[in-house]
PDB file of N, CA and C in Angstrom:
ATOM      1  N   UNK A   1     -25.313  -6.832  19.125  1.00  0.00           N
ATOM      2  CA  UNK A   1     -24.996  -8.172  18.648  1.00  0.00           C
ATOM      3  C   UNK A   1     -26.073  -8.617  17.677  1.00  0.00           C
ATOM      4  N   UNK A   2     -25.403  -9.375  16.795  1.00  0.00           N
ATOM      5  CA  UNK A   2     -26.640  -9.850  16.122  1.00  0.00           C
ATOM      6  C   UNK A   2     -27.236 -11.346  15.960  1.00  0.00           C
ATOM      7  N   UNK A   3     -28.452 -10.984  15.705  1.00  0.00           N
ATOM      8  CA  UNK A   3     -29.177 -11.683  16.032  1.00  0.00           C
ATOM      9  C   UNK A   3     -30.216 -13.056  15.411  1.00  0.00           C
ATOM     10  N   UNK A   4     -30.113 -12.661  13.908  1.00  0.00           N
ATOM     11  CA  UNK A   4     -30.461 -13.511  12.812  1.00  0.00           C
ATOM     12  C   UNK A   4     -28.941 -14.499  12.668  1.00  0.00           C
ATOM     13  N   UNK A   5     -29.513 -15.637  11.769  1.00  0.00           N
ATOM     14  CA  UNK A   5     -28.318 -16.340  11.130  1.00  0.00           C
ATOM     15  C   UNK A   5     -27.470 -16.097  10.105  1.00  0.00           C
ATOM     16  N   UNK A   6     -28.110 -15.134   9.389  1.00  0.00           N
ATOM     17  CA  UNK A   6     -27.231 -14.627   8.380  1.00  0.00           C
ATOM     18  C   UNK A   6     -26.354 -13.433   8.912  1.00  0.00           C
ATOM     19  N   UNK A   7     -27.221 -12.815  10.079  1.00  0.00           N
ATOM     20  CA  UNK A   7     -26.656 -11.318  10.261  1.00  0.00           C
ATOM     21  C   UNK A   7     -24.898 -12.162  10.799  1.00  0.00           C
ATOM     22  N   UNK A   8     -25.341 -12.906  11.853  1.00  0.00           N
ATOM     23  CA  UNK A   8     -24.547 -13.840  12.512  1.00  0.00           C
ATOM     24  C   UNK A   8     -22.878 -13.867  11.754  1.00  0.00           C
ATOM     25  N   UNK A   9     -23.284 -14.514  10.242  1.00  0.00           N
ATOM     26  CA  UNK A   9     -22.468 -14.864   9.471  1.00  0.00           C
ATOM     27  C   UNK A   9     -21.830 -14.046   8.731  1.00  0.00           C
ATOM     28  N   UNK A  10     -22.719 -12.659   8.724  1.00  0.00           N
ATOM     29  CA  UNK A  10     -22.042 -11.759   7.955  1.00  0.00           C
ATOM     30  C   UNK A  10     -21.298 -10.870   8.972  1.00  0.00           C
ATOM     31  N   UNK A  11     -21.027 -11.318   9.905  1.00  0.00           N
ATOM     32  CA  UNK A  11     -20.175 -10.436  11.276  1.00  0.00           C
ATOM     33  C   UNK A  11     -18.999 -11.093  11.229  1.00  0.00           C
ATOM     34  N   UNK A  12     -19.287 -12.262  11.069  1.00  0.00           N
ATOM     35  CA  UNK A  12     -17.922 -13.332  10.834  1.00  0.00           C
ATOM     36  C   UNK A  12     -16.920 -13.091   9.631  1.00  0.00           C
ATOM     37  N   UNK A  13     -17.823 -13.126   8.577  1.00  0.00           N
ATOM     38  CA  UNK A  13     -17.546 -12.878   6.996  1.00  0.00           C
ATOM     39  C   UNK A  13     -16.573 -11.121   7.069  1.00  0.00           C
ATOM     40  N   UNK A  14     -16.549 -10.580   7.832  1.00  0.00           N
ATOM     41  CA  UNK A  14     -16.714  -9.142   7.839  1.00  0.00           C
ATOM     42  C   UNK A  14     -15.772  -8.887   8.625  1.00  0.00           C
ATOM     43  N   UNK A  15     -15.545  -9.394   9.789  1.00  0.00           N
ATOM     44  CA  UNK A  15     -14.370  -9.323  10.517  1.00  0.00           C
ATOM     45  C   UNK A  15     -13.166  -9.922  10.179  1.00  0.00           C
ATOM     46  N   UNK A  16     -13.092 -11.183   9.583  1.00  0.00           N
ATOM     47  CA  UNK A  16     -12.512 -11.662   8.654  1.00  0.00           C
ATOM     48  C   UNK A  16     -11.983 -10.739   7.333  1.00  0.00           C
ATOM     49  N   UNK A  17     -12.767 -10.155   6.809  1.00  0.00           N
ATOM     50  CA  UNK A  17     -12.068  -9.385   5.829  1.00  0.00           C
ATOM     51  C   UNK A  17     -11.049  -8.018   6.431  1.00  0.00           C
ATOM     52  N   UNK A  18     -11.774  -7.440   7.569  1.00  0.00           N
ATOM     53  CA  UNK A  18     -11.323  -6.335   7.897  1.00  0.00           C
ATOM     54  C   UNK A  18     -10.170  -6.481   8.551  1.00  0.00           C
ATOM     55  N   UNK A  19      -9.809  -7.718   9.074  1.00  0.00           N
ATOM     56  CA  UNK A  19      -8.317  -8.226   9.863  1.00  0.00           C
ATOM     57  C   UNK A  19      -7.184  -8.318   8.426  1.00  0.00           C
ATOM     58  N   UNK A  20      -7.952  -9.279   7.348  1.00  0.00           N
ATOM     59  CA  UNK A  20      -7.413  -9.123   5.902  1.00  0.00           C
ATOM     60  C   UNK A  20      -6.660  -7.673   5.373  1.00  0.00           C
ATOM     61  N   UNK A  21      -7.588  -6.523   5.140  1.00  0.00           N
ATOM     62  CA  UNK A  21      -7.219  -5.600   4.927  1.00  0.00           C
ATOM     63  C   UNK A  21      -6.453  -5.012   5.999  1.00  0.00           C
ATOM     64  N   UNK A  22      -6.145  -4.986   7.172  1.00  0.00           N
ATOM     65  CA  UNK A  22      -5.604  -4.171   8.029  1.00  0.00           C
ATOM     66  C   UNK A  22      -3.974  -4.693   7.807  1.00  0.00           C
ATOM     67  N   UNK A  23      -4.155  -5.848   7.888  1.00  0.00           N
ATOM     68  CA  UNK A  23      -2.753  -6.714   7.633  1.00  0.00           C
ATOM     69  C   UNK A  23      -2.539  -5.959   6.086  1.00  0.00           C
ATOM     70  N   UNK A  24      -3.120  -5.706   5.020  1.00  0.00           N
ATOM     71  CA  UNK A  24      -2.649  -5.449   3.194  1.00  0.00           C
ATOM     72  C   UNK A  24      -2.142  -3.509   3.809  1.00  0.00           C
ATOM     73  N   UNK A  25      -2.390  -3.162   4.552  1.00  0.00           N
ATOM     74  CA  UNK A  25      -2.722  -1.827   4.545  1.00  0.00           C
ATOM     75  C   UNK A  25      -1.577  -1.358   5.606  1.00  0.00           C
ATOM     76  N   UNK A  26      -1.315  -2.626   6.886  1.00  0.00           N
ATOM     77  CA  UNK A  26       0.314  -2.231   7.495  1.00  0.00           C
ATOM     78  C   UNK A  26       1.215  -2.754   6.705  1.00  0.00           C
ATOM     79  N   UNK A  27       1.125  -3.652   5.756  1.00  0.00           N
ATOM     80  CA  UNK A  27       2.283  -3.941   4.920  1.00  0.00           C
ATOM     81  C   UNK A  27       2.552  -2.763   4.202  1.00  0.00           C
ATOM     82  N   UNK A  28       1.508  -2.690   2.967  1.00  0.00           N
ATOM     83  CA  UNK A  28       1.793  -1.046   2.314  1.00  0.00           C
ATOM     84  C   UNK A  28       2.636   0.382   2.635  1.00  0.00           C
ATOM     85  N   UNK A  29       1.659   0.434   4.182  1.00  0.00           N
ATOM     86  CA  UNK A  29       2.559   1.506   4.812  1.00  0.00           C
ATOM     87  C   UNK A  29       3.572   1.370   5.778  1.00  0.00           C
ATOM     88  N   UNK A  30       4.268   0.010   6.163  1.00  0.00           N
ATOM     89  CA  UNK A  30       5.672  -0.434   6.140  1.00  0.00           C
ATOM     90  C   UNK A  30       6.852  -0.200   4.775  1.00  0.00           C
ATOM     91  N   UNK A  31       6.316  -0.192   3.615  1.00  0.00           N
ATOM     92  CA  UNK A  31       6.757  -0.520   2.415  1.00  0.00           C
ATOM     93  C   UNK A  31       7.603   0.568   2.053  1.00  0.00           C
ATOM     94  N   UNK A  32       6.260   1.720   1.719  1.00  0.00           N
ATOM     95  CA  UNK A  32       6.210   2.934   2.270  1.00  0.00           C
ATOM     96  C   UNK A  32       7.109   3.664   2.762  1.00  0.00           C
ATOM     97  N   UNK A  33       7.381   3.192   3.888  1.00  0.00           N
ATOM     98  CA  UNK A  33       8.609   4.169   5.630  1.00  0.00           C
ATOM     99  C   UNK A  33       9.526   3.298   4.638  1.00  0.00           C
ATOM    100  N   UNK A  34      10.061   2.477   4.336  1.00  0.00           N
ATOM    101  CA  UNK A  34      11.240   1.850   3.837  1.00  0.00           C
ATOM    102  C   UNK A  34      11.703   2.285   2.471  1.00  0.00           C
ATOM    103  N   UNK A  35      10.629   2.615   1.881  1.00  0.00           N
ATOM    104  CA  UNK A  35      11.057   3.493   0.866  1.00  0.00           C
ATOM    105  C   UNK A  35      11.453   4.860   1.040  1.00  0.00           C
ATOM    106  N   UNK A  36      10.712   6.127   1.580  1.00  0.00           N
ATOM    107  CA  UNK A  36      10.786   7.259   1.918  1.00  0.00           C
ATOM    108  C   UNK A  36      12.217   7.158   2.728  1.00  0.00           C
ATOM    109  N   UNK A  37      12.470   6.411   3.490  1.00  0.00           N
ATOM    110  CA  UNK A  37      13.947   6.269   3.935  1.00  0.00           C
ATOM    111  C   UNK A  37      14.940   6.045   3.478  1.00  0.00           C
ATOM    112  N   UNK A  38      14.890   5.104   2.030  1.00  0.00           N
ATOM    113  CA  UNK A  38      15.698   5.107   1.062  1.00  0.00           C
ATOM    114  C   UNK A  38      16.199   6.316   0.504  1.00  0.00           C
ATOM    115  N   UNK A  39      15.092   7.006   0.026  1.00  0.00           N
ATOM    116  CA  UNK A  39      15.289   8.124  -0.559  1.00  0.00           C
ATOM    117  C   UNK A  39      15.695   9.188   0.247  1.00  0.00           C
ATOM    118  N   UNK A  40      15.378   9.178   1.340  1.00  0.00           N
ATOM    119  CA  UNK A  40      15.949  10.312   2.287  1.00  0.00           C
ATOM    120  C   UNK A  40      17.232  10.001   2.434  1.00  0.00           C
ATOM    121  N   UNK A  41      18.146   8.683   2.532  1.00  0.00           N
ATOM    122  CA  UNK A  41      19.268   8.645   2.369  1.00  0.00           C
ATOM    123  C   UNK A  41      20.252   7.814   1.123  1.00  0.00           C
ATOM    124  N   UNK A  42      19.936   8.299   0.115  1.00  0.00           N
ATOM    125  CA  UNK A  42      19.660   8.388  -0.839  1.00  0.00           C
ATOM    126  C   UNK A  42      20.598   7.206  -1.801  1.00  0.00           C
ATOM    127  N   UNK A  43      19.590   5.870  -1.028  1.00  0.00           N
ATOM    128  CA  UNK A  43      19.871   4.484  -1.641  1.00  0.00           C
ATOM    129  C   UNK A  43      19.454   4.516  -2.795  1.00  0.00           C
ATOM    130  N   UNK A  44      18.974   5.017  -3.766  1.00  0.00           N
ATOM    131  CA  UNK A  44      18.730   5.239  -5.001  1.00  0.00           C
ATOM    132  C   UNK A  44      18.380   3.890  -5.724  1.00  0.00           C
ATOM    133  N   UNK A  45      19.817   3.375  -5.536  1.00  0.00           N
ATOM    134  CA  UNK A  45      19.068   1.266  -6.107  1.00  0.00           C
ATOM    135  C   UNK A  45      17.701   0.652  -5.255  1.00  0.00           C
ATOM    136  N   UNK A  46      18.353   1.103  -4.043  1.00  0.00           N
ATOM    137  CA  UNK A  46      17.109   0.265  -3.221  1.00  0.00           C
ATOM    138  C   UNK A  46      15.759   0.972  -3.348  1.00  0.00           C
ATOM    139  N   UNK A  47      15.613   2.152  -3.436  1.00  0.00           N
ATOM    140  CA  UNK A  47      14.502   3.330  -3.261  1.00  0.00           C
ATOM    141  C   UNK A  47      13.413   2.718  -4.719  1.00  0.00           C
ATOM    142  N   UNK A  48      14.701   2.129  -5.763  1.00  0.00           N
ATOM    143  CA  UNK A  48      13.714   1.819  -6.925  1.00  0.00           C
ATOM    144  C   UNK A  48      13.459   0.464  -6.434  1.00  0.00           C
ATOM    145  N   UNK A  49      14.154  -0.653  -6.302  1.00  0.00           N
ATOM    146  CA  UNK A  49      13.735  -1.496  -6.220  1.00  0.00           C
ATOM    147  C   UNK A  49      11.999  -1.711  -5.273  1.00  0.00           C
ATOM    148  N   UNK A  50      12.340  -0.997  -4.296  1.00  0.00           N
ATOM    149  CA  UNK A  50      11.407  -1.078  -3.507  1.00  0.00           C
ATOM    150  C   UNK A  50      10.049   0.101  -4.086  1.00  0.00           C
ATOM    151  N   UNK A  51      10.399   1.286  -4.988  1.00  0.00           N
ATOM    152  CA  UNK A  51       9.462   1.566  -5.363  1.00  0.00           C
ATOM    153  C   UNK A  51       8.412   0.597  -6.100  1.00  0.00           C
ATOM    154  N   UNK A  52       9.147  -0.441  -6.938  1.00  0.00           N
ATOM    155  CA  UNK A  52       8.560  -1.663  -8.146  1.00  0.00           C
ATOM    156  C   UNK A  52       7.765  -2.483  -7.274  1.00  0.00           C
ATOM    157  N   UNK A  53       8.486  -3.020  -6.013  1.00  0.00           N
ATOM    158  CA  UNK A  53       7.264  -3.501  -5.310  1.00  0.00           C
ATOM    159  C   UNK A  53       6.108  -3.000  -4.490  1.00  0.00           C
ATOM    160  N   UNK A  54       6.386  -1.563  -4.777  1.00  0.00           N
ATOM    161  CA  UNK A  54       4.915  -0.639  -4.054  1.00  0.00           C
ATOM    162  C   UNK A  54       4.010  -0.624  -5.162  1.00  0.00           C
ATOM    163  N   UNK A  55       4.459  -0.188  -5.997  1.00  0.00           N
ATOM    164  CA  UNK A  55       3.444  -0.104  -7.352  1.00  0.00           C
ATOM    165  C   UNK A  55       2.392  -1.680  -7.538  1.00  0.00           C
ATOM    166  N   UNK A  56       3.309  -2.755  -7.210  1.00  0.00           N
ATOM    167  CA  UNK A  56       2.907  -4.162  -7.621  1.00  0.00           C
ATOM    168  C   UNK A  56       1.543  -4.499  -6.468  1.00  0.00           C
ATOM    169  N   UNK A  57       2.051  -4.036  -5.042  1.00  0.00           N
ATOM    170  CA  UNK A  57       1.199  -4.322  -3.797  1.00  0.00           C
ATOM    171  C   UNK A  57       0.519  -2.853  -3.462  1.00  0.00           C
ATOM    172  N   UNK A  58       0.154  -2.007  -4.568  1.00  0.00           N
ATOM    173  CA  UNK A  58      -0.682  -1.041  -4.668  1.00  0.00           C
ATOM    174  C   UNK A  58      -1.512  -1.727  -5.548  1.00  0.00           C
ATOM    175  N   UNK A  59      -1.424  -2.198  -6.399  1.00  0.00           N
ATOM    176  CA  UNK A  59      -2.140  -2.977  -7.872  1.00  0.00           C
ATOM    177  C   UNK A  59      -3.136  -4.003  -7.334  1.00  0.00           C
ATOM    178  N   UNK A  60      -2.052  -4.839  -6.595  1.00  0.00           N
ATOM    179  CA  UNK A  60      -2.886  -6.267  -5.678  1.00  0.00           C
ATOM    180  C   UNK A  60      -3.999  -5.617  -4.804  1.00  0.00           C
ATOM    181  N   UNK A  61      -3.531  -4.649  -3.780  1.00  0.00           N
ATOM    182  CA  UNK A  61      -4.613  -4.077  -2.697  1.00  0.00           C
ATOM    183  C   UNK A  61      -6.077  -3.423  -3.473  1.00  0.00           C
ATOM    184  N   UNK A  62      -5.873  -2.393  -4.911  1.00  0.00           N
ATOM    185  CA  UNK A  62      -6.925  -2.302  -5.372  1.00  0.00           C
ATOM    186  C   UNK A  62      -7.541  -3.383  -5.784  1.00  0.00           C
ATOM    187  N   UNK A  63      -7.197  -4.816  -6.651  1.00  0.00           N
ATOM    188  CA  UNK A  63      -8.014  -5.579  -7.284  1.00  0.00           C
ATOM    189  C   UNK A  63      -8.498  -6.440  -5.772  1.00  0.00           C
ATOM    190  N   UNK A  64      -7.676  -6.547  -4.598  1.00  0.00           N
ATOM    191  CA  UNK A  64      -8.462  -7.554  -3.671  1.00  0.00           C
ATOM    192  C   UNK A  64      -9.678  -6.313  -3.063  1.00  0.00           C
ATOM    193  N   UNK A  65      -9.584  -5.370  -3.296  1.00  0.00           N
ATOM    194  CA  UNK A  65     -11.042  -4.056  -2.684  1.00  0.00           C
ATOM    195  C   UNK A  65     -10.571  -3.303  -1.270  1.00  0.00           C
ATOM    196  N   UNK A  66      -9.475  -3.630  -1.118  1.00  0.00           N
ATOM    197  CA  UNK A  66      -8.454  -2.717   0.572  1.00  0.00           C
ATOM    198  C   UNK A  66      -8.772  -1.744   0.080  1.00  0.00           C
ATOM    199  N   UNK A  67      -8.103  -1.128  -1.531  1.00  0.00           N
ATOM    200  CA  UNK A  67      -8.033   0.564  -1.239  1.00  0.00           C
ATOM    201  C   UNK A  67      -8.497   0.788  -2.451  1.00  0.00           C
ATOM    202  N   UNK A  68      -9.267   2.083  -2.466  1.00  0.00           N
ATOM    203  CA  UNK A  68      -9.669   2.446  -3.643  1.00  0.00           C
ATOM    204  C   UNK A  68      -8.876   2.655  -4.991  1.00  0.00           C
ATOM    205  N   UNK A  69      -9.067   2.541  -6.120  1.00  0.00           N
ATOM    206  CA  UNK A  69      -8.365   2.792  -7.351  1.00  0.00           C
ATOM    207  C   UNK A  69      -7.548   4.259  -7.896  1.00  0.00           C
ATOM    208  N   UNK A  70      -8.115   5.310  -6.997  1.00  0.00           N
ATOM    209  CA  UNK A  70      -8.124   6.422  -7.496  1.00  0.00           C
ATOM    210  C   UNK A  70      -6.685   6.664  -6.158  1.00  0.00           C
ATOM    211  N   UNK A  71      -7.062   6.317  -5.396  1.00  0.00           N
ATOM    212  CA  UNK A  71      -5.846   6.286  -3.938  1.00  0.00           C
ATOM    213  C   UNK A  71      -4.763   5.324  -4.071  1.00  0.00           C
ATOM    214  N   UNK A  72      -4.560   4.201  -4.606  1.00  0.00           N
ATOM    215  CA  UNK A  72      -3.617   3.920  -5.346  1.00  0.00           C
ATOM    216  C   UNK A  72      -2.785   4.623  -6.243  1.00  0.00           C
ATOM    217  N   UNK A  73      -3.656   5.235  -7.083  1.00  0.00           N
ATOM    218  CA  UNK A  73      -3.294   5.667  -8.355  1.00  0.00           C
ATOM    219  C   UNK A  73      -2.433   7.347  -7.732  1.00  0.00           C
ATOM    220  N   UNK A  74      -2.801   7.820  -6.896  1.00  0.00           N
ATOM    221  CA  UNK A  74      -2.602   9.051  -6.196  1.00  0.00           C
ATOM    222  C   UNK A  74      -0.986   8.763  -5.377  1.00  0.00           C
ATOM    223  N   UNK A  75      -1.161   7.756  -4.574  1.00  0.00           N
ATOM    224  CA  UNK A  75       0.380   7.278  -4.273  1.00  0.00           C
ATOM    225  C   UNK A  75       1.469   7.018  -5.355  1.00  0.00           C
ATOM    226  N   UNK A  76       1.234   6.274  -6.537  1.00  0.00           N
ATOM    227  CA  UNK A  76       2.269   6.018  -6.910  1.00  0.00           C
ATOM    228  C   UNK A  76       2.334   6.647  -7.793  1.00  0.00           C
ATOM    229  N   UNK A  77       1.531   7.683  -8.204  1.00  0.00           N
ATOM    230  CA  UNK A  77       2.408   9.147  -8.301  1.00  0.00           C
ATOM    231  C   UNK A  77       3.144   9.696  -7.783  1.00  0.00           C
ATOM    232  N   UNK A  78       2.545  10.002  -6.590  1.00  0.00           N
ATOM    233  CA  UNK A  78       3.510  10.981  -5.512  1.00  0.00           C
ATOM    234  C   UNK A  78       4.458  10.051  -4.983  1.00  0.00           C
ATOM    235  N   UNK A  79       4.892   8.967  -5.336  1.00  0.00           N
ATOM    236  CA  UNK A  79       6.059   8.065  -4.944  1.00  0.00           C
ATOM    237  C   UNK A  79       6.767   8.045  -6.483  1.00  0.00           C
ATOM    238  N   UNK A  80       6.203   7.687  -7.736  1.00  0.00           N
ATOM    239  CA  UNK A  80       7.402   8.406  -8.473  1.00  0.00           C
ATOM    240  C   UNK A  80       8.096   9.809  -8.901  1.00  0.00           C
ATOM    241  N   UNK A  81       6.843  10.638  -8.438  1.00  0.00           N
ATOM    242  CA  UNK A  81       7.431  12.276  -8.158  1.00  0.00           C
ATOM    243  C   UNK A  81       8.760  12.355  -7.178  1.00  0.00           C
ATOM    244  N   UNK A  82       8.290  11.397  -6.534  1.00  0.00           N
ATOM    245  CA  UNK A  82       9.670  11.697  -5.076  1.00  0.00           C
ATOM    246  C   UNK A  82      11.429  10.873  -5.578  1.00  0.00           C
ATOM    247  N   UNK A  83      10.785   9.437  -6.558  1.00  0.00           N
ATOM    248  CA  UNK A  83      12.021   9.168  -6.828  1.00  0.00           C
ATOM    249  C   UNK A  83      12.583   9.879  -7.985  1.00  0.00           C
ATOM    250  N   UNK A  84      12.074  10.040  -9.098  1.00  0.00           N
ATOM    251  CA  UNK A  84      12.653  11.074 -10.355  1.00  0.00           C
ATOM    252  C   UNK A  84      12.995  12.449  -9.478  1.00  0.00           C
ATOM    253  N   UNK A  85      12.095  13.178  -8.445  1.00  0.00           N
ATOM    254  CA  UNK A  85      13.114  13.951  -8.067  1.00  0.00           C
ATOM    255  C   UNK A  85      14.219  14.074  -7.234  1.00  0.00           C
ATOM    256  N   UNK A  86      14.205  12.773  -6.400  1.00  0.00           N
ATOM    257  CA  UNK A  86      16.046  12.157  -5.458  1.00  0.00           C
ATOM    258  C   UNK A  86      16.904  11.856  -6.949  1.00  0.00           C
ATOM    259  N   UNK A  87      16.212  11.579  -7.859  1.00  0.00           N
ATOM    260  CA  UNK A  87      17.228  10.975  -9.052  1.00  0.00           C
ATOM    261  C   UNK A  87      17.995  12.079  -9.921  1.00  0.00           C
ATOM    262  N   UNK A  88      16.688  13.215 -10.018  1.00  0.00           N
ATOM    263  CA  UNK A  88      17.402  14.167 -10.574  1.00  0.00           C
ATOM    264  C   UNK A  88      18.802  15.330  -9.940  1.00  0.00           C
ATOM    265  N   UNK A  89      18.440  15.047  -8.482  1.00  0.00           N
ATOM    266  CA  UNK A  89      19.444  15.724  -7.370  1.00  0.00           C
ATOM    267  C   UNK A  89      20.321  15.160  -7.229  1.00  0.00           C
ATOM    268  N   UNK A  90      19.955  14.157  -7.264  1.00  0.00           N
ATOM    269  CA  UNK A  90      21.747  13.147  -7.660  1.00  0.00           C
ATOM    270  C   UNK A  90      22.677  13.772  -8.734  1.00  0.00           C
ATOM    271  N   UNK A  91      22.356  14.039  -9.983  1.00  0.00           N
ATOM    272  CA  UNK A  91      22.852  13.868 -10.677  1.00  0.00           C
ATOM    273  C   UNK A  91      23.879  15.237 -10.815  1.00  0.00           C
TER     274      UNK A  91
END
């Protein structure tokens, strides 16, 4: 436990953020299962729609500091790899 006034405050400050991010980080990977399920049954409208808002709350989570830039950037690749290729099997 700590024991100064600042340490004090920065336990507060800190737990506070980390409840923040845990909540940005089960949304994401809710988002996520709802997409990959789209595409597994191959809602194609919905799979995009819902891809547009992963990309958007991948964007938000890097600029608020949840997830790194480079791990963002790594998902929504491999999430438009997955819809251009349900799109191209469609066709």
């Amino acid at each position: 436990m700590a024991h100064t006034k600042s340490a004090l405050k920065r336990l507060k400050t800190s737990t506070k953020a980390r409840l923040r991010h845990k909540s940005r980080n089960s949304e994401l990977s809710t988002v996520e299962k709802k997409f990959r399920a789209a595409i597994e049954s191959s809602e194609l409208t919905l799979a995009e729609e819902l891809y547009n808002s992963l990309v958007a709350k991948f964007d938000k989570a890097v600029k608020a500091g949840t997830i790194h830039g480079n791990k963002a950037s790594r998902k929504k690749s491999r999430l438009t790899l997955a819809l251009n290729t349900a799109k191209a099997s469609k066709k």
